[in-house]
Structure formats: structure tokens, C-alpha cells
Protein backbone atom coordinates (compact mmCIF):
# COMPACT_ATOMS: atom_id res chain seq x y z
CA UNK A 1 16.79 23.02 -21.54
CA UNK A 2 17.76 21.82 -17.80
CA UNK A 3 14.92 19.39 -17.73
CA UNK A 4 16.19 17.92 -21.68
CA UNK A 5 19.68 17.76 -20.07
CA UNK A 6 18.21 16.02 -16.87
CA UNK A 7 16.23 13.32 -18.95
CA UNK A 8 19.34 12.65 -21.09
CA UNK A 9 21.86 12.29 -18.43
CA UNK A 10 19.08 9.10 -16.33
CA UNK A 11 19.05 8.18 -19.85
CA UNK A 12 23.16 7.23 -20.67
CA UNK A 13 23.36 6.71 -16.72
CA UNK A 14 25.79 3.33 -16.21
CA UNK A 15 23.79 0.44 -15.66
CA UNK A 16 22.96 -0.20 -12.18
CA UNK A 17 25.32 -3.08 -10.62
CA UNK A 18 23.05 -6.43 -9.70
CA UNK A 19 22.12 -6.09 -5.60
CA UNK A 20 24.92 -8.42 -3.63
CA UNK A 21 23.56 -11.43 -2.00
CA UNK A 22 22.82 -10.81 1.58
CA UNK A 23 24.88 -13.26 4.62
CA UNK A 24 22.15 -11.72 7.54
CA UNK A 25 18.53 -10.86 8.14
CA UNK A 26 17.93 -7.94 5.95
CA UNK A 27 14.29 -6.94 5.09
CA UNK A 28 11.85 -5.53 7.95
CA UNK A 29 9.35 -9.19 7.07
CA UNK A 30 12.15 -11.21 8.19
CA UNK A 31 12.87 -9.27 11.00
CA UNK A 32 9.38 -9.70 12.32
CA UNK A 33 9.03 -13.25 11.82
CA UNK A 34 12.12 -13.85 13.38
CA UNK A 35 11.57 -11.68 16.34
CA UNK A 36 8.49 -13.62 16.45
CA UNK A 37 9.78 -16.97 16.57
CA UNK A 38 12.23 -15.93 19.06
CA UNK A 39 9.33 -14.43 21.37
CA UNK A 40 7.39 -17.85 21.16
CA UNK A 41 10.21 -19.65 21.83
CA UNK A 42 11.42 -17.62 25.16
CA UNK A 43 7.55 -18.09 25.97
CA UNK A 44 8.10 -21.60 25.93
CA UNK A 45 11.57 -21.94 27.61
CA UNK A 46 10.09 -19.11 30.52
CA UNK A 47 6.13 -19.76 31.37
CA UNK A 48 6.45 -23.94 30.98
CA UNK A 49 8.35 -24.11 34.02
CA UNK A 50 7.34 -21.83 35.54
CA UNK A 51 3.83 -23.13 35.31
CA UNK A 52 4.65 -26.29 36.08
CA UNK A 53 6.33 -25.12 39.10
CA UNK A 54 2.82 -23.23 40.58
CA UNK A 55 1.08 -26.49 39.52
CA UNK A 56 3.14 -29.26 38.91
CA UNK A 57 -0.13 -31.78 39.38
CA UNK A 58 -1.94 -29.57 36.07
CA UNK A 59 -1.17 -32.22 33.15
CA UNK A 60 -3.26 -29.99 30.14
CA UNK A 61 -0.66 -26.78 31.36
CA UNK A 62 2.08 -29.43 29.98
CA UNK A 63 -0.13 -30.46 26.81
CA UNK A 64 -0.99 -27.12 26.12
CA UNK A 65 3.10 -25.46 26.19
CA UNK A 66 4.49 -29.10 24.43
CA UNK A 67 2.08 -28.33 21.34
CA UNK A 68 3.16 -24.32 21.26
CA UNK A 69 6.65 -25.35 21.77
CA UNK A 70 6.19 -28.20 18.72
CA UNK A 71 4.75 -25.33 16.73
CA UNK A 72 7.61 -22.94 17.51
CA UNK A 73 10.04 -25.28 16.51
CA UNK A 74 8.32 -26.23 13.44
CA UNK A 75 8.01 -22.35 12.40
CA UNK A 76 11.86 -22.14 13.21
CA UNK A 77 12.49 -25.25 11.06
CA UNK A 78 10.29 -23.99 8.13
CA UNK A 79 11.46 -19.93 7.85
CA UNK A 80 14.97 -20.99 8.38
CA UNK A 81 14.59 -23.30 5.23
CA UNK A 82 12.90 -20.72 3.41
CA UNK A 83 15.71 -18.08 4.29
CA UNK A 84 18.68 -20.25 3.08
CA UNK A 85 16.50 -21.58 0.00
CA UNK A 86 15.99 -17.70 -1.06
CA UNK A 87 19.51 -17.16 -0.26
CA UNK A 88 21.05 -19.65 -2.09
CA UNK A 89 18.43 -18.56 -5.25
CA UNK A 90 20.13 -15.01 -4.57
CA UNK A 91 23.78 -15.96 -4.89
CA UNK A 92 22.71 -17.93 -8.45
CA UNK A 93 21.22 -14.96 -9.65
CA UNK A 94 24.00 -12.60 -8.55
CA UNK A 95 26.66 -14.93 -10.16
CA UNK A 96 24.06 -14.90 -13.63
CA UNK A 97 23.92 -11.42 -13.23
CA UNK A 98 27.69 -10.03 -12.40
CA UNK A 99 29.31 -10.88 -15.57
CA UNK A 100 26.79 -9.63 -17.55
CA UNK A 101 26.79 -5.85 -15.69
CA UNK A 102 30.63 -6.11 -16.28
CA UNK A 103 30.42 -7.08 -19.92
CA UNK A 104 27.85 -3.73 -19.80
CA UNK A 105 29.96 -1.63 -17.72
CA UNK A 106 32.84 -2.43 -19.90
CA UNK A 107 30.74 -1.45 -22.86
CA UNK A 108 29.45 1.87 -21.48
CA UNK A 109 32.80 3.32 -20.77
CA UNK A 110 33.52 3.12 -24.41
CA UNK A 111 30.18 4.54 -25.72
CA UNK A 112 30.06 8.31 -26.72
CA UNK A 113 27.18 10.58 -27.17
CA UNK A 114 26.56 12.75 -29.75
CA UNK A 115 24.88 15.56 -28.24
CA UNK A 116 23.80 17.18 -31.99
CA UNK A 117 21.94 14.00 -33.15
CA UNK A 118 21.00 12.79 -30.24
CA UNK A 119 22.60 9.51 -30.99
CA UNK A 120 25.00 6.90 -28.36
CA UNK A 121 27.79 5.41 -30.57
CA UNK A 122 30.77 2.89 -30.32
CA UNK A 123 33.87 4.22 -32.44
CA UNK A 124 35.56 0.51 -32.45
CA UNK A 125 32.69 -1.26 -34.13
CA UNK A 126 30.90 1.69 -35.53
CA UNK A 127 27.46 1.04 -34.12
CA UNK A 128 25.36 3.44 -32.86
CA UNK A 129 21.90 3.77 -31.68
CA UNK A 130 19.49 6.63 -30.60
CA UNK A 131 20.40 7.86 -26.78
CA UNK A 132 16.79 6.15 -26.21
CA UNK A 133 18.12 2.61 -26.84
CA UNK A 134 21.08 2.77 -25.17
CA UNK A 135 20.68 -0.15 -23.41
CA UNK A 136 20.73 -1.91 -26.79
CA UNK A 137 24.62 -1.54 -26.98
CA UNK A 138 25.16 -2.16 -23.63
CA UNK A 139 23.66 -5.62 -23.84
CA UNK A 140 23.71 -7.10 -27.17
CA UNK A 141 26.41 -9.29 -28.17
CA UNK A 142 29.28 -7.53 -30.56
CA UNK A 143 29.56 -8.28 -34.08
């Protein structure tokens, strides 16, 4: 009887609210890569001097850190474009996705469930569907 009770109650749950754009570095990937980028960039702006300094007369020591600083910059360049790219996709969907979970949210609040047949029903437009299809009230348009 618990385990009926459990199933109904993840069942008529509210709808879960879209996931809020994120303004930083969020997942563990872009941590990394950043961290990365960061690391070949200190290389760069640390061991090129100082090489040159121990050998200033070694021309491929400055070949060799101007192509892996070209690189770095180039990475930088291309995951910052692909962050604010994704971001900006994010805070489209989010705005596509808000009013809807309102208009749902709105919805659920006045939906009642009718524990004898099982059924999820709206009193104000007298629709009603089994607790199964729930989401079928929540996101169909009224008629």
C-alpha cells in the first residue's frame, strides 16, 4: 500500500521548474579545460623568459614557446566562444521554457485527485484524465 502511495505521489509531483541559465563556469569539463588553458598559458608567460634568459642566443627555444603560446591563445579564443555560444543557447531555452512551467504550475495547483478512481481532474473546465497522464492537463492548451 506504501509503495502504491509512493508511485502515486512521483506521479502528481509539480512539474520540475526549467534549470536557470548559468553566469560562471559550472560543470567539472569546463573546469578542466579552463584550468588547462590557464596552466598553458602561465607556462608560456613563466618558462619563455626564463629560457630565454639561460640562453638568450637559442632562436628554436623562441620558435618552439611562440607556437605553444599561439596555440594557447587560440584554445582560449575558441572555448571562450563556445562557452558564451552555449550560454546564450541556455538563456533562449530558459526564456522558451519559463512561461510554459508557469502556465503548468498554474495548472497543477488547481488539479485534484481522486484517490477512488484513480483519476486527476480540473473542476473549472471539467476535464479529467487518469493520474497516469497527468502531464496531459498540465500542458495542453484549455478549451
Amino acid at each position: 500500500h506504501e509503495a502504491l502511495e509512493s508511485d502515486i505521489l512521483t506521479l502528481l509531483a509539480a512539474p520540475a521548474a526549467p534549470a536557470a541559465p548559468r553566469g560562471t563556469i559550472g560543470s567539472c569539463w569546463e573546469k578542466l579545460t579552463f584550468g588547462f588553458m590557464g596552466f598553458m598559458a602561465l607556462l608560456c608567460f613563466i618558462l619563455f623568459p626564463a629560457a630565454v634568459l639561460l640562453d638568450p642566443e637559442d632562436e628554436s627555444l623562441g620558435e618552439i614557446f611562440s607556437v605553444f603560446f599561439v596555440m594557447a591563445v587560440l584554445y582560449f579564443v575558441a572555448i571562450t566562444v563556445f562557452y558564451f555560444v552555449r550560454a546564450a543557447a541556455n538563456k533562449v531555452r530558459y526564456r522558451l521554457e519559463k512561461p510554459q512551467w508557469e502556465r503548468a504550475m498554474a495548472r497543477w495547483h488547481n488539479l485534484y485527485y481522486c484517490y477512488q478512481h484513480e483519476i486527476v481532474f480540473q473542476p473549472e473546465t471539467d476535464q479529467f484524465r487518469p493520474a497516469q497522464l497527468v502531464n496531459e492537463l498540465l500542458h495542453t492548451s484549455l478549451s
